[in-house]
C-alpha atoms as a PDB file:
ATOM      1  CA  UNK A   1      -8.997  16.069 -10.747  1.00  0.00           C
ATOM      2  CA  UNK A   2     -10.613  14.085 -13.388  1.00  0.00           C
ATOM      3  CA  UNK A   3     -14.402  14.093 -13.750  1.00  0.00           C
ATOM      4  CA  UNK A   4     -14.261  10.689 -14.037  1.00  0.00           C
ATOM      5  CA  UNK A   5     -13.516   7.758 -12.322  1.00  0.00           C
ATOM      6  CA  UNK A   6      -9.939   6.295 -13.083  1.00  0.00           C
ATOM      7  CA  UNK A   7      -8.572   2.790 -12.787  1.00  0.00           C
ATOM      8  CA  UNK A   8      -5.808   0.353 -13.749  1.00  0.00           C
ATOM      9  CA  UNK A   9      -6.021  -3.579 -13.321  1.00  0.00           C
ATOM     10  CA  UNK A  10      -4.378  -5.232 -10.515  1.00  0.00           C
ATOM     11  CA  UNK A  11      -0.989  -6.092 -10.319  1.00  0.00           C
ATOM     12  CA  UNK A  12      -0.009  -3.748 -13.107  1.00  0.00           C
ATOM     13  CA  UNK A  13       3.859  -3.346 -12.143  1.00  0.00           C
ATOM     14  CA  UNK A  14       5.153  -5.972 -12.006  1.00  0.00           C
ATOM     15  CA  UNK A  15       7.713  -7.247  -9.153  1.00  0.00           C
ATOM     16  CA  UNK A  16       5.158  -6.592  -6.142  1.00  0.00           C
ATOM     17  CA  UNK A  17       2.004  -8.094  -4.887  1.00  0.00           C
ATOM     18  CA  UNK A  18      -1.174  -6.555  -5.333  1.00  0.00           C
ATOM     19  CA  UNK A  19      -1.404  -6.146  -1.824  1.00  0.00           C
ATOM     20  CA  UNK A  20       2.015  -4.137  -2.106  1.00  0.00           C
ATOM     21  CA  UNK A  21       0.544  -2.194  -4.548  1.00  0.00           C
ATOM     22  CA  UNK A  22      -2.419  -0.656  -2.963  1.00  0.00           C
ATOM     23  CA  UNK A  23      -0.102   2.600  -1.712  1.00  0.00           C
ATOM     24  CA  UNK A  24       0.630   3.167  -4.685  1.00  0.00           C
ATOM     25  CA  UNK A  25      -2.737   2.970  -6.226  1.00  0.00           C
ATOM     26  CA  UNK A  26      -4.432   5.632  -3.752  1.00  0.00           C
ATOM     27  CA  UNK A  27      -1.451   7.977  -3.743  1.00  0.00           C
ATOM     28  CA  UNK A  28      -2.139   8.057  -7.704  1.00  0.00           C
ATOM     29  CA  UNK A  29      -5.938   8.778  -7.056  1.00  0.00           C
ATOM     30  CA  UNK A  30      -7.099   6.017  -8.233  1.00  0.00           C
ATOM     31  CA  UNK A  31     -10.729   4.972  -7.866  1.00  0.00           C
ATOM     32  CA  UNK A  32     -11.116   1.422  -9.278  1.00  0.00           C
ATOM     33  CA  UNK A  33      -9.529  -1.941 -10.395  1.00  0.00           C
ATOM     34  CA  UNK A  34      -9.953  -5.472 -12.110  1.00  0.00           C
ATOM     35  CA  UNK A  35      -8.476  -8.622 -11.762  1.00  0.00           C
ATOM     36  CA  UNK A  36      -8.481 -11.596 -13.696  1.00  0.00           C
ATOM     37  CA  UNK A  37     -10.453 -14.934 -12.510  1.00  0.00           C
ATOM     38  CA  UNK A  38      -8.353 -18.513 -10.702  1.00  0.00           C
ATOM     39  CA  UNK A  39     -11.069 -18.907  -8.339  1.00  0.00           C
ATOM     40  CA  UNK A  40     -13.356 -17.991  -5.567  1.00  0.00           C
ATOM     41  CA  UNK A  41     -11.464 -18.118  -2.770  1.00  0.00           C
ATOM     42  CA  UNK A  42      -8.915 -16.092  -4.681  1.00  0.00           C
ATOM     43  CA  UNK A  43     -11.387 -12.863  -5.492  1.00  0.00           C
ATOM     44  CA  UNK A  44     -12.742 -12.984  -1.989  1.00  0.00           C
ATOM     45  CA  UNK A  45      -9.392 -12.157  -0.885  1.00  0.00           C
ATOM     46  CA  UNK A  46      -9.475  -9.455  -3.570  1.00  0.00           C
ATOM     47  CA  UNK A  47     -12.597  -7.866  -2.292  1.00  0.00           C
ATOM     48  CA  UNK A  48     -11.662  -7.662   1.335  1.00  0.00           C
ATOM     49  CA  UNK A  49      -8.463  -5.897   0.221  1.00  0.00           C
ATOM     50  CA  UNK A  50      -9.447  -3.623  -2.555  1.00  0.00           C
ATOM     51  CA  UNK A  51     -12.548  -2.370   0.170  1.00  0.00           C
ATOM     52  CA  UNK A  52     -10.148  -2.255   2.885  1.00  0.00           C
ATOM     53  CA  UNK A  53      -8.174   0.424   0.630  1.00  0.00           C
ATOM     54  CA  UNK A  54     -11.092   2.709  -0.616  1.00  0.00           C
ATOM     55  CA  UNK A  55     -10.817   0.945  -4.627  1.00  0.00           C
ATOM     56  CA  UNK A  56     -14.139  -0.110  -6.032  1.00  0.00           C
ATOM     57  CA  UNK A  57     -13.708  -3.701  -7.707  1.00  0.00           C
ATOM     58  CA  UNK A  58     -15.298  -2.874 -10.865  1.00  0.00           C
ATOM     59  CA  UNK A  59     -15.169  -6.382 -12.969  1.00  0.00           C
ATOM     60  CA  UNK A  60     -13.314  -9.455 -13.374  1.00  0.00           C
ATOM     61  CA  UNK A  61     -12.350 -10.753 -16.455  1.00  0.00           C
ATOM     62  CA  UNK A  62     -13.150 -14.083 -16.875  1.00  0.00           C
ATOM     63  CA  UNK A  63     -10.794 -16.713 -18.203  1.00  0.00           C
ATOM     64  CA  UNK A  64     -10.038 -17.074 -21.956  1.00  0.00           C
ATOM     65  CA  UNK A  65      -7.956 -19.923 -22.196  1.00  0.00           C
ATOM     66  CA  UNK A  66      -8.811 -22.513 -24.889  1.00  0.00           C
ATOM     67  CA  UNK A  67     -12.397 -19.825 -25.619  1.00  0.00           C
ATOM     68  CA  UNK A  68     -12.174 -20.854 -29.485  1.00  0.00           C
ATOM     69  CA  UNK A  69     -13.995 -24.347 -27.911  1.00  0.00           C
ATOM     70  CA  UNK A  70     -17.003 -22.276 -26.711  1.00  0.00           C
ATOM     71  CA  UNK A  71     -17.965 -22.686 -30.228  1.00  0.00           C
ATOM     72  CA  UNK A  72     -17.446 -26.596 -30.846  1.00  0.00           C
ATOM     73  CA  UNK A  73     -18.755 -29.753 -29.655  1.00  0.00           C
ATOM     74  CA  UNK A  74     -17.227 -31.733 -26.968  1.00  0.00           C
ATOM     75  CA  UNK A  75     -16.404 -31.609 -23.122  1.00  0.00           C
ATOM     76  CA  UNK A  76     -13.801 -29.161 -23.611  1.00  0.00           C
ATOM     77  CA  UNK A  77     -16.126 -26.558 -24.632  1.00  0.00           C
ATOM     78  CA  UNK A  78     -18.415 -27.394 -22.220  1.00  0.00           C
ATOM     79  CA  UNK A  79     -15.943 -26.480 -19.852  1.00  0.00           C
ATOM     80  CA  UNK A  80     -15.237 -23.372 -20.815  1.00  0.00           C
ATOM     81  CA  UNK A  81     -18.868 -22.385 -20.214  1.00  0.00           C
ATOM     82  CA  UNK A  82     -19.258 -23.984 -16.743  1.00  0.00           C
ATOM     83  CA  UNK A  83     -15.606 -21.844 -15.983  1.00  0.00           C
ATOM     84  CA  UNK A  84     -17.643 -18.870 -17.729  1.00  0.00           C
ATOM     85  CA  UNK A  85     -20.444 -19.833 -14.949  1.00  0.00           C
ATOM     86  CA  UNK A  86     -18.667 -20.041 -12.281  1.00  0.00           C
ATOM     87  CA  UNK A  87     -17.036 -16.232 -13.044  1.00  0.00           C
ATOM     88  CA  UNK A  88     -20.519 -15.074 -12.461  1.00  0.00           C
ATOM     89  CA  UNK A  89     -21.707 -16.663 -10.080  1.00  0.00           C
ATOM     90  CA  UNK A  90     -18.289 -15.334  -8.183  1.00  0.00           C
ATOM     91  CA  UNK A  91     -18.486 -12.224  -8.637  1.00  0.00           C
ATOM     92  CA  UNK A  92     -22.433 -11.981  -7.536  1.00  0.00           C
ATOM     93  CA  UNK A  93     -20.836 -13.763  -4.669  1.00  0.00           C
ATOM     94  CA  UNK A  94     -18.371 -10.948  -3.732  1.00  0.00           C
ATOM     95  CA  UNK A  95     -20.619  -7.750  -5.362  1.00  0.00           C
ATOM     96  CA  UNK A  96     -18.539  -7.462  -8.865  1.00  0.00           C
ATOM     97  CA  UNK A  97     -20.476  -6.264 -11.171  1.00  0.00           C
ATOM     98  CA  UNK A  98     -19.330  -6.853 -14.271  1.00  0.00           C
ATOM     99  CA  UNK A  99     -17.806 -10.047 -15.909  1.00  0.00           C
ATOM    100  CA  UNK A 100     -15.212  -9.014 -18.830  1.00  0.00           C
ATOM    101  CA  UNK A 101     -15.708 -12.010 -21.626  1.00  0.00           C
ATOM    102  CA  UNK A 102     -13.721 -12.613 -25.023  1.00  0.00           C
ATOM    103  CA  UNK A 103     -16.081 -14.215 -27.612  1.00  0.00           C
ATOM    104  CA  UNK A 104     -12.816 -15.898 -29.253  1.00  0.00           C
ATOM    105  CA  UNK A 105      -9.220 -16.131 -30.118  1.00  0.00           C
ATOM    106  CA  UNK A 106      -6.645 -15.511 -32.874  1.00  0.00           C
ATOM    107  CA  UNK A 107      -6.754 -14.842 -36.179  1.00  0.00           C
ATOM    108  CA  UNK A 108      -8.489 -17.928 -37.328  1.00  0.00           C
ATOM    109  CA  UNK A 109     -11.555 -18.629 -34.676  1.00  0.00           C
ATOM    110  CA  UNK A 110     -14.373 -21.212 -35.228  1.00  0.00           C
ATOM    111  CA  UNK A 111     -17.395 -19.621 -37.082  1.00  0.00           C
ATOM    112  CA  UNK A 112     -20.646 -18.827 -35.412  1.00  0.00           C
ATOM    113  CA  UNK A 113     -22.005 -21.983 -34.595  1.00  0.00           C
ATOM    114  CA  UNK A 114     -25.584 -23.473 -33.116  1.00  0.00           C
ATOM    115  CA  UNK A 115     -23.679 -25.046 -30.121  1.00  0.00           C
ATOM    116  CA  UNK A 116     -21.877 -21.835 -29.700  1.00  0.00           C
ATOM    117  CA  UNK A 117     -24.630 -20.218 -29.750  1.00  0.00           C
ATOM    118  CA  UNK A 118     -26.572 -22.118 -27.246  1.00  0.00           C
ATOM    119  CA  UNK A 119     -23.211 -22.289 -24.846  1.00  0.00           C
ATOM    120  CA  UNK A 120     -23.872 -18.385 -25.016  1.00  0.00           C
ATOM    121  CA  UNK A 121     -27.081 -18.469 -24.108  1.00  0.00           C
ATOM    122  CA  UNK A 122     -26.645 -20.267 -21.303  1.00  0.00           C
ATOM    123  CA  UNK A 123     -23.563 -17.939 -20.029  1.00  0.00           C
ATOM    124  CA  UNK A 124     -26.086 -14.811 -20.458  1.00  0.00           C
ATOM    125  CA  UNK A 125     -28.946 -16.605 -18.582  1.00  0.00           C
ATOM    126  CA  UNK A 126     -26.643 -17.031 -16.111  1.00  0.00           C
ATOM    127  CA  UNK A 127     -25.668 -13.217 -15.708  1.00  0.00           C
ATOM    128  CA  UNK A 128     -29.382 -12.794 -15.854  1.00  0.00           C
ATOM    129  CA  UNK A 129     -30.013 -14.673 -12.694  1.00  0.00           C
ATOM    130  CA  UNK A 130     -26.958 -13.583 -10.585  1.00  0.00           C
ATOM    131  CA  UNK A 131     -27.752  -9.776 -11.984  1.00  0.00           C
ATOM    132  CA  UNK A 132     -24.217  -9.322 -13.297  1.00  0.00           C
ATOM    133  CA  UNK A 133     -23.599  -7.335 -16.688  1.00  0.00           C
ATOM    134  CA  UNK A 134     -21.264  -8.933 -18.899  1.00  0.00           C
ATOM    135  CA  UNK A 135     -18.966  -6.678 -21.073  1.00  0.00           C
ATOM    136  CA  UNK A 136     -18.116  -8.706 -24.389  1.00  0.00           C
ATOM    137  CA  UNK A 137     -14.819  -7.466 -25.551  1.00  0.00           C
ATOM    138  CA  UNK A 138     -13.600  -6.714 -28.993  1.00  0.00           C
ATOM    139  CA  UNK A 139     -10.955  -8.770 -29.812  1.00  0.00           C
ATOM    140  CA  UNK A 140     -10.256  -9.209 -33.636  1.00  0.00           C
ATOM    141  CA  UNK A 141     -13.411 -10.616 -34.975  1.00  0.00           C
ATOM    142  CA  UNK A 142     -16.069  -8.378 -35.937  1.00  0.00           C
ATOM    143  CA  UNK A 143     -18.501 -11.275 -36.841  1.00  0.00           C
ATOM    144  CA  UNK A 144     -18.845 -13.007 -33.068  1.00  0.00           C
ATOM    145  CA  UNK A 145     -19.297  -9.456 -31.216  1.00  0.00           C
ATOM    146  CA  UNK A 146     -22.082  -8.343 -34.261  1.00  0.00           C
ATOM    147  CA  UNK A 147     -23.708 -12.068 -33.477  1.00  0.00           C
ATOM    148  CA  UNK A 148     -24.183 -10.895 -29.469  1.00  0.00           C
ATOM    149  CA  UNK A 149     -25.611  -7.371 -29.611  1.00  0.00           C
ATOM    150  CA  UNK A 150     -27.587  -8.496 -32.740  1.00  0.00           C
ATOM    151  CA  UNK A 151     -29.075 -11.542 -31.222  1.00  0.00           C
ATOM    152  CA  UNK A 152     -29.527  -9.642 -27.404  1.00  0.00           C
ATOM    153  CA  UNK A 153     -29.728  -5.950 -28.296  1.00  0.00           C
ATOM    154  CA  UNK A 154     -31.810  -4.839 -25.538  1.00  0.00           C
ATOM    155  CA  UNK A 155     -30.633  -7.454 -23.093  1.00  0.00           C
ATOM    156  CA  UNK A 156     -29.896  -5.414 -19.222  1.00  0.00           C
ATOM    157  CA  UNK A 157     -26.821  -8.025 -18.969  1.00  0.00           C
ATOM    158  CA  UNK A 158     -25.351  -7.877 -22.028  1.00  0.00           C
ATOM    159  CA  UNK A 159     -22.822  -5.024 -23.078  1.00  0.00           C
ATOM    160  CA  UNK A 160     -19.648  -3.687 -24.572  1.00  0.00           C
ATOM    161  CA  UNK A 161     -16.100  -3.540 -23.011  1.00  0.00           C
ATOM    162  CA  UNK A 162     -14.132  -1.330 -25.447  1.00  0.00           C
ATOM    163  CA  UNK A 163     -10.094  -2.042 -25.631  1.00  0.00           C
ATOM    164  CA  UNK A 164      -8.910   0.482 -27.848  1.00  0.00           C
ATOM    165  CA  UNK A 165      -5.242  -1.134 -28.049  1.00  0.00           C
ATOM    166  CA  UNK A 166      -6.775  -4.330 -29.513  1.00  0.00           C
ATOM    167  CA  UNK A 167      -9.153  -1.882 -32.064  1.00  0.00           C
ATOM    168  CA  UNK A 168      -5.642  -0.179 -33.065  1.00  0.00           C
ATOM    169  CA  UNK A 169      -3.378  -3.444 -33.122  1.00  0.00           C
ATOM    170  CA  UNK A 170      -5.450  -6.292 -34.087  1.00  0.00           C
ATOM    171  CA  UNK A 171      -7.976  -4.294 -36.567  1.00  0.00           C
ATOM    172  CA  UNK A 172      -7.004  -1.059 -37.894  1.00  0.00           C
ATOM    173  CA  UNK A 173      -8.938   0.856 -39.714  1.00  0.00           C
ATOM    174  CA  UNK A 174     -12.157  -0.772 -37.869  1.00  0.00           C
ATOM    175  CA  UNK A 175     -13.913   1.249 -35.326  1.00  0.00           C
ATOM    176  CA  UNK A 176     -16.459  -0.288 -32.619  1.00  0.00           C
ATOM    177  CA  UNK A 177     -17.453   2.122 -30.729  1.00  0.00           C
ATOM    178  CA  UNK A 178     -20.001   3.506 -33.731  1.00  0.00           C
ATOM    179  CA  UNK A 179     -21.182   0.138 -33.831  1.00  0.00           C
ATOM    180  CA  UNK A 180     -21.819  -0.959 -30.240  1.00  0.00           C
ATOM    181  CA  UNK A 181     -20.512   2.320 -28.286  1.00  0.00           C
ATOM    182  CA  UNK A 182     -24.160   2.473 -26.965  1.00  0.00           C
ATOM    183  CA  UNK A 183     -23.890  -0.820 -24.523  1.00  0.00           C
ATOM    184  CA  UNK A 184     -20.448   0.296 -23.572  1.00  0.00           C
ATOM    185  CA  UNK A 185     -19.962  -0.380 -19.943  1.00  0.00           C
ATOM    186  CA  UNK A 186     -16.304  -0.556 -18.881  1.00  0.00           C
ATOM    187  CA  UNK A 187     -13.111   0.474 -20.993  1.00  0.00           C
ATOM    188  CA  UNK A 188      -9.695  -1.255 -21.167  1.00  0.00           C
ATOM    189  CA  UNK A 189      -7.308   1.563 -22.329  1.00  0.00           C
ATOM    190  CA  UNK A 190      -3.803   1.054 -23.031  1.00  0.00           C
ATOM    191  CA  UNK A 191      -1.522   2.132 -26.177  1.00  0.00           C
ATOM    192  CA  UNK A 192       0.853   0.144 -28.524  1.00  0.00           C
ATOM    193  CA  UNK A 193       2.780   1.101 -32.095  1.00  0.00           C
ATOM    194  CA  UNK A 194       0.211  -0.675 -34.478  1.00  0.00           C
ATOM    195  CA  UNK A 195       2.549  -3.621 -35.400  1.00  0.00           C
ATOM    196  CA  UNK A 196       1.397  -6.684 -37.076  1.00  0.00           C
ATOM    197  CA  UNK A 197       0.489  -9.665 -34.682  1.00  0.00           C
ATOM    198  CA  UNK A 198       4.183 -10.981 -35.893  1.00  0.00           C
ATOM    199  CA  UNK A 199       5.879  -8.473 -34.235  1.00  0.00           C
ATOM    200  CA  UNK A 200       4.178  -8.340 -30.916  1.00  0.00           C
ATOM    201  CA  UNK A 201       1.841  -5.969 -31.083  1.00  0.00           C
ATOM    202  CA  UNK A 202      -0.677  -5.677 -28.028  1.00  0.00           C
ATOM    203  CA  UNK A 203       2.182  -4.762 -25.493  1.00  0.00           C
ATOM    204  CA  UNK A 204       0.012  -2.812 -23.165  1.00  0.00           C
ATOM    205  CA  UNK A 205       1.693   0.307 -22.447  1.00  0.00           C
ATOM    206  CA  UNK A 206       0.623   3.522 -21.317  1.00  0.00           C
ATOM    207  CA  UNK A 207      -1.834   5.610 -23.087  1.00  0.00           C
ATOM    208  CA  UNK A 208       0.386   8.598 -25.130  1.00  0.00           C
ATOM    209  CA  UNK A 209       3.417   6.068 -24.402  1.00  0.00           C
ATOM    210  CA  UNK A 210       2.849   4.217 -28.020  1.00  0.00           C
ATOM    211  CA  UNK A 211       1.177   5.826 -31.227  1.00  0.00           C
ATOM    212  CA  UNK A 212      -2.219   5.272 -31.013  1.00  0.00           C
ATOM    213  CA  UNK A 213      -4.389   9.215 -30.888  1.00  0.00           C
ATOM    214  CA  UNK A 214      -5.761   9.663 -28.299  1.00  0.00           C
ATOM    215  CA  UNK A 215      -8.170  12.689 -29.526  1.00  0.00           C
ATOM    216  CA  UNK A 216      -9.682   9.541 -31.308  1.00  0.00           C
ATOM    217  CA  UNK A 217     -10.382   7.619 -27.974  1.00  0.00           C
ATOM    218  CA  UNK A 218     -11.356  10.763 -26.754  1.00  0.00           C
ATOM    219  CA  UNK A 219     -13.818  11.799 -29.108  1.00  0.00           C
ATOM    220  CA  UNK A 220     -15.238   7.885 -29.039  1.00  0.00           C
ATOM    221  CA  UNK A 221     -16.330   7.987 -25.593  1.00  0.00           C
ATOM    222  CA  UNK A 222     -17.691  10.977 -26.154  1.00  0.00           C
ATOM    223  CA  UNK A 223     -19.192   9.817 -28.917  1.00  0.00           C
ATOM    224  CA  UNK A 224     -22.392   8.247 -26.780  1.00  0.00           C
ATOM    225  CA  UNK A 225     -21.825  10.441 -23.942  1.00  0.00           C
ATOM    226  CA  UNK A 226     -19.552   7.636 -21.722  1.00  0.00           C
ATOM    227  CA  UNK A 227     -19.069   8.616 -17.991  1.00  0.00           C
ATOM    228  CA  UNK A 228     -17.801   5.483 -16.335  1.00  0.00           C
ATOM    229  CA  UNK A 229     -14.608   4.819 -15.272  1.00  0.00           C
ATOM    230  CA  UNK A 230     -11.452   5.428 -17.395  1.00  0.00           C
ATOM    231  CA  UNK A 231     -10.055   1.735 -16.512  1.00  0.00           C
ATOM    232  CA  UNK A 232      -6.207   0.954 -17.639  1.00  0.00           C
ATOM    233  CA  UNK A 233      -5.281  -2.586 -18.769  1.00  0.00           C
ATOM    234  CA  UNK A 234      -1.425  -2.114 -18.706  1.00  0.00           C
ATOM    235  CA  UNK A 235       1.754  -3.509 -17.801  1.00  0.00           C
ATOM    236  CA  UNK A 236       4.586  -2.492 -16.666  1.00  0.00           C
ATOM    237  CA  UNK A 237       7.233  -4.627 -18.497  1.00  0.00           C
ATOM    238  CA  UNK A 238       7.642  -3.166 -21.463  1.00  0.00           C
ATOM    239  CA  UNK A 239      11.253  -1.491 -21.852  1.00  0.00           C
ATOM    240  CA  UNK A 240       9.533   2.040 -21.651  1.00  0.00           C
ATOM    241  CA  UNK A 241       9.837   1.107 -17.456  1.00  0.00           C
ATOM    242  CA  UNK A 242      12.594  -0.615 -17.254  1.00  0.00           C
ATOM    243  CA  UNK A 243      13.810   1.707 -15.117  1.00  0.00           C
ATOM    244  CA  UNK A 244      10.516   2.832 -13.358  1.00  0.00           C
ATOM    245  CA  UNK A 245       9.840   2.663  -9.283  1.00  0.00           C
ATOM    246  CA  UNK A 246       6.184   1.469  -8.937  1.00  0.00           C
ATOM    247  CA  UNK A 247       5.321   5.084  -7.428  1.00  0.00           C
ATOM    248  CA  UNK A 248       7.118   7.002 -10.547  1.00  0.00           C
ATOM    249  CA  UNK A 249       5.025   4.342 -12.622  1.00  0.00           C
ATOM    250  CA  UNK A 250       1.238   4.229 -11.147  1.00  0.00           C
ATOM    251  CA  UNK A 251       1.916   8.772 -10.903  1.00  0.00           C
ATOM    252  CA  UNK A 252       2.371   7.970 -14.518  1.00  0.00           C
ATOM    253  CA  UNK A 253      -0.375   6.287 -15.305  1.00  0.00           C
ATOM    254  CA  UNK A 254      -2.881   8.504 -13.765  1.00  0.00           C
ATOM    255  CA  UNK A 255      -1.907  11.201 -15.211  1.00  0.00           C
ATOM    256  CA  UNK A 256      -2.071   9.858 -18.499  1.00  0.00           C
ATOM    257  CA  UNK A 257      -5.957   9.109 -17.628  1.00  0.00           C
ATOM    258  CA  UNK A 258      -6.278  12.768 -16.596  1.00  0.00           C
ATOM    259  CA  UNK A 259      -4.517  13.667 -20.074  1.00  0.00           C
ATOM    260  CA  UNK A 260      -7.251  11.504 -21.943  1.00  0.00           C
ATOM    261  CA  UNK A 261      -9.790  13.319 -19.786  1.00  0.00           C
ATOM    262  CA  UNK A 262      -8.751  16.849 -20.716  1.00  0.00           C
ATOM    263  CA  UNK A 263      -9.355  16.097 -24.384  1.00  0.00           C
ATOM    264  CA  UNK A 264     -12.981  15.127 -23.891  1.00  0.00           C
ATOM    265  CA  UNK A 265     -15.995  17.319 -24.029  1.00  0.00           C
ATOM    266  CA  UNK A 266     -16.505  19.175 -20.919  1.00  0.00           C
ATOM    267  CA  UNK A 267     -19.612  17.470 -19.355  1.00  0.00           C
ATOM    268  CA  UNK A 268     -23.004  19.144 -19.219  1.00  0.00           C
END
């Protein structure tokens, strides 16, 4: 059994409910979950099942539609923060406790900017007050993610959500977790083939399914002695499962977490 807690976000096979899917997730052994954010109501309903079944509701990821506007004037970026607000404030409502958040989108984001930067500080006052940690995610900028832990490195509600697949699709050759592996607080592991963004790259497939080494994601939690959970962000509808049952698939998937664990340090 893995020294670790493992989990895999909800709904990861595709075809059932998430409600149809909590057999499946405790037969695997998993521990945890996250969902995405539509509203309230919606991650209420979440809670009461995910309790009801033993699985710890480790974060939601907030919303990330239209996020480039975060960082430019007008009412559209103004409601991407209240949306950003209203994430934490829901999940301090239901006893999440972390908020997943991308700083931007694309290959061609705004830069920095003062109303950005202000929208942010809002967002992180926010988290402040409903005592919810939120994980900024590396996406493909470096710049936006260096702006955060610079600006709040100390900060109790500000940390690090590492997604290896993005570090090995999106930026190659650029590793985060030297840089911010300190305020890591959640992981999003999943594997790809390294394509350009032309060719579909971030296709969210098993870890050891794709080409990414995992020795490497191995040695990078270990890197600053990470013990949290091991938390998947896959999906099952890549070819690779085609032909899957949702048992065969979530079996699959947990032992690929206890595969990544058995390359890590033993812990002390």
């Amino acid at each position: 059994m893995s020294a670790c807690k493992i989990g895999i976000s909800a709904g990861a096979y595709k075809g059932i409910t998430i409600e149809e899917t909590m057999p499946y997730l405790r037969n695997a052994g998993f521990d945890a979950t996250f969902t995405g954010y539509r509203d309230l109501a919606q991650v209420s309903r979440f809670a009461e099942l995910f309790a009801a079944n033993g699985i710890f509701y480790e974060s939601i990821h907030a919303p990330w539609d239209n996020i480039n506007q975060i960082w430019l004037d007008g009412e559209e970026g103004a409601r991407v923060l209240a949306r950003f607000c209203e994430c934490v404030e829901s999940c301090a409502a239901i006893g999440v406790p972390i908020a997943v958040v991308h700083l931007s989108s694309g290959e061609n984001p705004p830069p920095v900017t003062d109303c950005g930067r202000g929208r942010w500080e809002t967002l992180i006052e926010t988290a402040e007050k409903n005592n919810i940690v939120l994980a900024f995610e590396n996406q493909r900028k470096l710049s936006n993610l260096a702006y955060i832990f610079e600006t709040y490195p100390h900060h109790p509600n500000v940390a690090f959500c590492w997604d290896c697949g993005h570090e090995s699709c999106f930026t190659p050759g650029r590793s985060y977790m030297p840089l911010f592996g300190k305020k890591l607080v959640c992981t999003h592991l999943h594997d790809n083939f390294g394509l350009p963004d032309r060719q579909t790259p971030d296709v969210h497939i098993l870890p050891f399914d794709g080409n990414m080494d995992y020795q490497y994601v191995a040695d990078m939690l270990d890197r600053d002695n990470y013990r949290g959970t091991l938390m998947l962000e896959v999906s099952s509808r890549h070819e690779t499962y085609a032909n899957m049952t949702a048992e065969d698939y979530y079996l699959r998937a947990a032992a690929a977490l206890r595969r990544l664990e058995s390359l890590r340090r033993p812990q002390a």
